[in-house]
Protein backbone atom coordinates (compact mmCIF):
# COMPACT_ATOMS: atom_id res chain seq x y z
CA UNK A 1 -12.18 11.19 -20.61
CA UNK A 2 -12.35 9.25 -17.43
CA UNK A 3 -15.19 10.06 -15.01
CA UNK A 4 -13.75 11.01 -11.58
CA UNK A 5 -15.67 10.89 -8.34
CA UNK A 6 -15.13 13.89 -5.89
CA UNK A 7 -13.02 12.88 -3.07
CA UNK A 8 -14.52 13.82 0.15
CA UNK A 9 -11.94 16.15 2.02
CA UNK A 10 -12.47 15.90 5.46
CA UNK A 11 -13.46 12.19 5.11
CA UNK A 12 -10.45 11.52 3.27
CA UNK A 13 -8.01 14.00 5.90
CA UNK A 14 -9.25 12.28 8.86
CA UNK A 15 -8.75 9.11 7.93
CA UNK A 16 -5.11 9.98 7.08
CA UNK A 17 -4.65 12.21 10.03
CA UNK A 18 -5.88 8.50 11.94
CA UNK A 19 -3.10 6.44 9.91
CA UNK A 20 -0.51 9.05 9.72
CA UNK A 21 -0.57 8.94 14.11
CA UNK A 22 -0.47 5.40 14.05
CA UNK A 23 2.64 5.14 11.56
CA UNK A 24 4.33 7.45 12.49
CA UNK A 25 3.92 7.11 16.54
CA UNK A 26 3.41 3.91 18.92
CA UNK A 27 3.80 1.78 16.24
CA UNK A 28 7.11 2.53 14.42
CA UNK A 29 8.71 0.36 16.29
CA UNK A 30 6.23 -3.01 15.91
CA UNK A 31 6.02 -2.03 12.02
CA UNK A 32 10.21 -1.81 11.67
CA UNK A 33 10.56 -5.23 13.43
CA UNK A 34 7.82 -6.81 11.30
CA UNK A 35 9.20 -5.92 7.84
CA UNK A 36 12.98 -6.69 9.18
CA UNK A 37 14.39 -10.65 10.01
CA UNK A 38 14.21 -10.01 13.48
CA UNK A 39 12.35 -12.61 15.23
CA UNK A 40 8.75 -12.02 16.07
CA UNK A 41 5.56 -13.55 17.53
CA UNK A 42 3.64 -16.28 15.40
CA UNK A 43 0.74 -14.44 14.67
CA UNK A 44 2.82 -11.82 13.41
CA UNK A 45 4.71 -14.25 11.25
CA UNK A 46 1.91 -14.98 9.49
CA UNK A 47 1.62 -11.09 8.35
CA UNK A 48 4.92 -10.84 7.39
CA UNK A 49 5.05 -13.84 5.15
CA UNK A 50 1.16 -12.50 4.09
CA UNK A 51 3.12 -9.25 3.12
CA UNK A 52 5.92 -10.98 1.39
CA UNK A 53 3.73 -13.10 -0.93
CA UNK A 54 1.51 -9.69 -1.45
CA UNK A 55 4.16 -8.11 -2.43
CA UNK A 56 5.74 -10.54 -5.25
CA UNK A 57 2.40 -10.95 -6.26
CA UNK A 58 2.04 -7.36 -6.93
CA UNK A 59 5.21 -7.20 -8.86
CA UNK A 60 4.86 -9.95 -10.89
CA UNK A 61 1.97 -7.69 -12.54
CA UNK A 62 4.73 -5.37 -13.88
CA UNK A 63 7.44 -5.96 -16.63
CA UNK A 64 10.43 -7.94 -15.56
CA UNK A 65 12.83 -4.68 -17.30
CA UNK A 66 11.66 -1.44 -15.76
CA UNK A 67 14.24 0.32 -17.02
CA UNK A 68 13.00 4.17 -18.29
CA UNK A 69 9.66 3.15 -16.28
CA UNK A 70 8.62 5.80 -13.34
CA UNK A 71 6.77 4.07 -10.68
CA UNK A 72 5.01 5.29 -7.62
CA UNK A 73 4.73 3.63 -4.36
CA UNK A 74 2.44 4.95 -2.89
CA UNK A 75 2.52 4.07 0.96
CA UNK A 76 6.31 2.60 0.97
CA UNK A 77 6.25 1.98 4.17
CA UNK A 78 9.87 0.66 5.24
CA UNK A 79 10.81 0.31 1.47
CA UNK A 80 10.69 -3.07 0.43
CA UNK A 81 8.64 -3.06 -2.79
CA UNK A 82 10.39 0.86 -3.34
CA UNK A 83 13.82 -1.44 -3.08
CA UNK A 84 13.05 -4.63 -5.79
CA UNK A 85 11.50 -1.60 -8.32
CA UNK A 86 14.49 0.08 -8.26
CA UNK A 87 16.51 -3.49 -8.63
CA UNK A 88 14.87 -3.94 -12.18
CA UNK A 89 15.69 -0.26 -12.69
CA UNK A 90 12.56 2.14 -12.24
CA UNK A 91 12.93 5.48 -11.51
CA UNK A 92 10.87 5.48 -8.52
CA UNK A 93 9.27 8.03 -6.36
CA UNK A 94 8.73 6.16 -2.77
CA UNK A 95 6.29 8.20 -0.75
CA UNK A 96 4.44 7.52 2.91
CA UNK A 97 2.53 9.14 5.10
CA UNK A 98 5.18 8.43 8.19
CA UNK A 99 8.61 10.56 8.08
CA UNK A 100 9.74 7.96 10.52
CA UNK A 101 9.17 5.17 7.94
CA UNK A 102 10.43 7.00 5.35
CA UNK A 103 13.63 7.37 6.70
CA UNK A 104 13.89 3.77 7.49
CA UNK A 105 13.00 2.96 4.14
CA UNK A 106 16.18 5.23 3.25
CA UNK A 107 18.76 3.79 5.30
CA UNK A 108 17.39 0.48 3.98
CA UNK A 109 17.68 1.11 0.69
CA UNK A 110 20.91 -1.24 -0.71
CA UNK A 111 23.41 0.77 -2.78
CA UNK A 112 24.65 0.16 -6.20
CA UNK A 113 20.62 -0.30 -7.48
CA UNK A 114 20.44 0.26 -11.39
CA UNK A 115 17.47 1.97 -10.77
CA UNK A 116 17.15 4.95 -8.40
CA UNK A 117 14.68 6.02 -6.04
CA UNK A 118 13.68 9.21 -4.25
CA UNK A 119 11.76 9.19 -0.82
CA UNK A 120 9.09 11.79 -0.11
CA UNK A 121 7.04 12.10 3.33
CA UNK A 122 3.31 13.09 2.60
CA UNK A 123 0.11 12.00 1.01
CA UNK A 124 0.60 9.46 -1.84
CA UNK A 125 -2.53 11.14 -3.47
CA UNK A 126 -0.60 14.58 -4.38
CA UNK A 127 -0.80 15.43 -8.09
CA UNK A 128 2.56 17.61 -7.64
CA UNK A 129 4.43 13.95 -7.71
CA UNK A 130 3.45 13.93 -11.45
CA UNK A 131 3.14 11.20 -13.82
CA UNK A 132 3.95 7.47 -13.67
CA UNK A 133 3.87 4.16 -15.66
CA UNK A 134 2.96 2.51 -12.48
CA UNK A 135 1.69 3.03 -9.28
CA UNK A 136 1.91 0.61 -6.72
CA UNK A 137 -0.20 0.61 -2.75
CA UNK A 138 0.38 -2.36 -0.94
CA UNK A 139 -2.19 -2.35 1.87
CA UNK A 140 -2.17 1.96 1.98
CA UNK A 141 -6.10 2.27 0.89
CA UNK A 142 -7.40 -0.14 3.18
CA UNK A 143 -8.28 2.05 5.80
CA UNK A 144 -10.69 4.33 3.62
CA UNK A 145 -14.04 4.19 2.72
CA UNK A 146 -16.11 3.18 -0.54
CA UNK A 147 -16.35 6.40 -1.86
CA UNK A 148 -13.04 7.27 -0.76
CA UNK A 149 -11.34 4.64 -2.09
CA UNK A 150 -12.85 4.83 -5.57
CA UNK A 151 -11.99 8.76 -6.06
CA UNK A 152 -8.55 7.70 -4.99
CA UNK A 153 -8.11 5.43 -7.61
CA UNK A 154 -9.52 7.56 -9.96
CA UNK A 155 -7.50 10.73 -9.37
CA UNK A 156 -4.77 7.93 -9.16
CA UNK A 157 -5.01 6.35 -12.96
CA UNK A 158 -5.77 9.86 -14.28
CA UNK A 159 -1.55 10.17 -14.07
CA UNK A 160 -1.05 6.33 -14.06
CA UNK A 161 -1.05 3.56 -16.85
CA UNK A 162 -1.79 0.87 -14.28
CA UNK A 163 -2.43 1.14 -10.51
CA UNK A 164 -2.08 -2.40 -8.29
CA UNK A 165 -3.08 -2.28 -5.30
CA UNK A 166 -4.56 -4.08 -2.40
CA UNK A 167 -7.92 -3.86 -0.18
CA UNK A 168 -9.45 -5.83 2.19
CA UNK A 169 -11.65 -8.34 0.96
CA UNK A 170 -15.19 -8.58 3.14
CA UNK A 171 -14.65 -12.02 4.33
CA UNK A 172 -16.46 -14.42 6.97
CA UNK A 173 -12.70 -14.78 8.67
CA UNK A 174 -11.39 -11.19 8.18
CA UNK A 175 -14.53 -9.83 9.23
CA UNK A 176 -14.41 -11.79 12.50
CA UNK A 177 -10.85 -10.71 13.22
CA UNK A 178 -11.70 -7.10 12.89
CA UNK A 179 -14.65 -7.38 15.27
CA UNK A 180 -12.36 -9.00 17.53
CA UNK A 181 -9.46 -6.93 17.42
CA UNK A 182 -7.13 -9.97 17.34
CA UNK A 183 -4.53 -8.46 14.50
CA UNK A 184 -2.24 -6.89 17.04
CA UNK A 185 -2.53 -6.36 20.59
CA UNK A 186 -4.11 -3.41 21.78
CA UNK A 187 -1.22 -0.92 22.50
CA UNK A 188 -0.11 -1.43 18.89
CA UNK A 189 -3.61 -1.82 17.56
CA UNK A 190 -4.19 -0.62 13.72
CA UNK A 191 -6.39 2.08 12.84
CA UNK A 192 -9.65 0.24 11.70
CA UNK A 193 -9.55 -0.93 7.99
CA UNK A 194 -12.67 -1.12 5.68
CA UNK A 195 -13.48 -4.00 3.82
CA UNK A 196 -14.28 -4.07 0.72
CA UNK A 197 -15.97 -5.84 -1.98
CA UNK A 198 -13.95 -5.46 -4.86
CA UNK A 199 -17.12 -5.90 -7.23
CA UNK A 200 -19.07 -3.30 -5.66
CA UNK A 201 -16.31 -0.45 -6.87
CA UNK A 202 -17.07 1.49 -8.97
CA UNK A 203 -14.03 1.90 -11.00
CA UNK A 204 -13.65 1.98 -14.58
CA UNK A 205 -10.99 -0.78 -16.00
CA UNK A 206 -11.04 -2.50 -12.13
CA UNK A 207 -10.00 -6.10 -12.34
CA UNK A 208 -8.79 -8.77 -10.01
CA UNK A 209 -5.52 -9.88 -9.80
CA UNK A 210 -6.07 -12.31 -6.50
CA UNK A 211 -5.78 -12.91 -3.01
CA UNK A 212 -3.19 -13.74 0.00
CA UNK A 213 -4.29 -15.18 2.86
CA UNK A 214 -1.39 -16.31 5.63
CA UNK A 215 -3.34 -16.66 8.68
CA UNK A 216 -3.17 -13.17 10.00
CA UNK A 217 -2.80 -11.66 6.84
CA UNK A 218 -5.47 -11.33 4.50
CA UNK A 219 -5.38 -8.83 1.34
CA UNK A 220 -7.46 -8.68 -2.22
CA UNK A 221 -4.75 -7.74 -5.09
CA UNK A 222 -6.65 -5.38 -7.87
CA UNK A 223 -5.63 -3.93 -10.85
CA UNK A 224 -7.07 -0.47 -12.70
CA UNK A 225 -5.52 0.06 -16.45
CA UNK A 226 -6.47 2.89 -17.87
C-alpha cells in the first residue's frame, strides 16, 4: 500500500481559490489567444511553442492506441491535450478549475473524434471523477507547494496507473524571471508558481521524463507509475 502524505486543506484551497480567479477572470482572454493561431507578442510566442513541445512530449509517454484507456486531464485548460487523447480514442474526463476555459475547451473540441471526452469544471484532485489509466497536468501543479504537490500526486496515482505531469524546475534563468515578473505584463500577471526540484519530492515511483525550455517557457516533465 502506497504511503500518502496529508494534503494541507487550507494551503491547498487557497492556492486554488488564487488560480481559479486568475483563470477564470482577467486573464481568459490572454490565455484563449495564447493557445489559439491568433497572432501574439514574441515573448508570448515563445510560451506557446514551450506549451506545444510540452505537450507532445507528454503524450509521447502514453500508448500510440488509447482505445478502452480512461484518461484524466487534469487542468485542460482550453482543451488541447483533452482534444489529441480523444483523437487516439481515450475516454477522457477533461476537467479545470475555470468554467470559462472549460467551455472553450468544448466549443473547441473537433467532431467526429473516435474517442470521446466529457468536460467537468472543478478541482482536478476530486476522487468522485474515479479511476483512470492515465492522468495527465500540463503546467496545473506548478503553483503549489512541496508538500502540496507531493500529496497531490499521491492521492493522484492512488486511482492512476501513471500520472505525467509538469513542474517548474528551480533554475538560475526561471528563477530570475519570477523575481522579475517578466512572464506577462502586470495586468495579466500569473499567480506565483513554485519551483521545484524534482529530486527533492518525495514521491514513490517519481522519475524524469525531461525538460522544455522556449525562451519564456520553461517546464520539468515527470512521471509517477505506480
Amino acid at each position: 500500500m502506497r504511503d500518502v502524505a496529508p494534503l494541507s486543506t487550507d494551503s491547498y484551497a487557497g492556492t486554488r481559490a488564487r488560480v481559479a480567479g486568475y483563470f477564470d477572470g482577467t486573464a481568459t482572454r490572454v490565455w484563449e489567444r495564447l493557445t489559439s493561431d491568433a497572432p501574439v507578442s514574441r515573448i508570448r510566442q515563445t510560451v506557446r511553442e514551450g506549451r506545444d513541445t510540452m505537450r507532445a512530449l507528454m503524450l509521447a509517454q502514453l500508448p500510440d492506441d488509447l482505445h478502452g484507456a480512461r484518461v484524466l486531464d487534469a487542468g485542460c485548460g482550453t482543451g488541447a491535450m483533452a482534444a489529441e487523447l480523444a483523437a487516439r480514442g481515450a475516454d477522457v474526463v477533461a476537467v479545470d478549475i475555470s468554467p470559462r476555459l472549460v467551455e472553450i475547451a468544448g466549443a473547441r473540441l473537433p467532431e467526429g473524434l473516435p474517442g470521446r471526452v466529457r468536460f467537468a469544471a472543478g478541482d482536478m484532485l476530486d476522487p468522485a471523477l474515479g479511476r483512470f489509466d492515465h492522468v495527465l497536468g500540463m503546467d496545473s501543479l506548478i503553483y503549489y507547494t512541496a508538500p502540496d504537490l507531493c500529496a497531490a500526486l499521491d492521492g493522484l496515482a492512488l486511482r492512476s496507473g501513471q500520472v505525467v505531469f509538469t513542474v517548474a524546475p528551480r533554475t538560475a534563468l526561471l528563477m530570475a524571471m519570477w523575481h522579475a515578473g517578466k512572464l506577462f505584463p502586470r495586468a495579466d500577471r500569473s499567480p506565483v508558481m513554485v519551483p521545484q526540484d524534482w529530486r527533492r519530492l518525495q514521491v514513490a515511483g517519481l522519475g524524469r521524463v525531461g525538460r522544455v525550455s522556449r525562451g519564456f517557457y520553461i517546464s520539468e516533465c515527470l512521471e509517477v507509475r505506480a
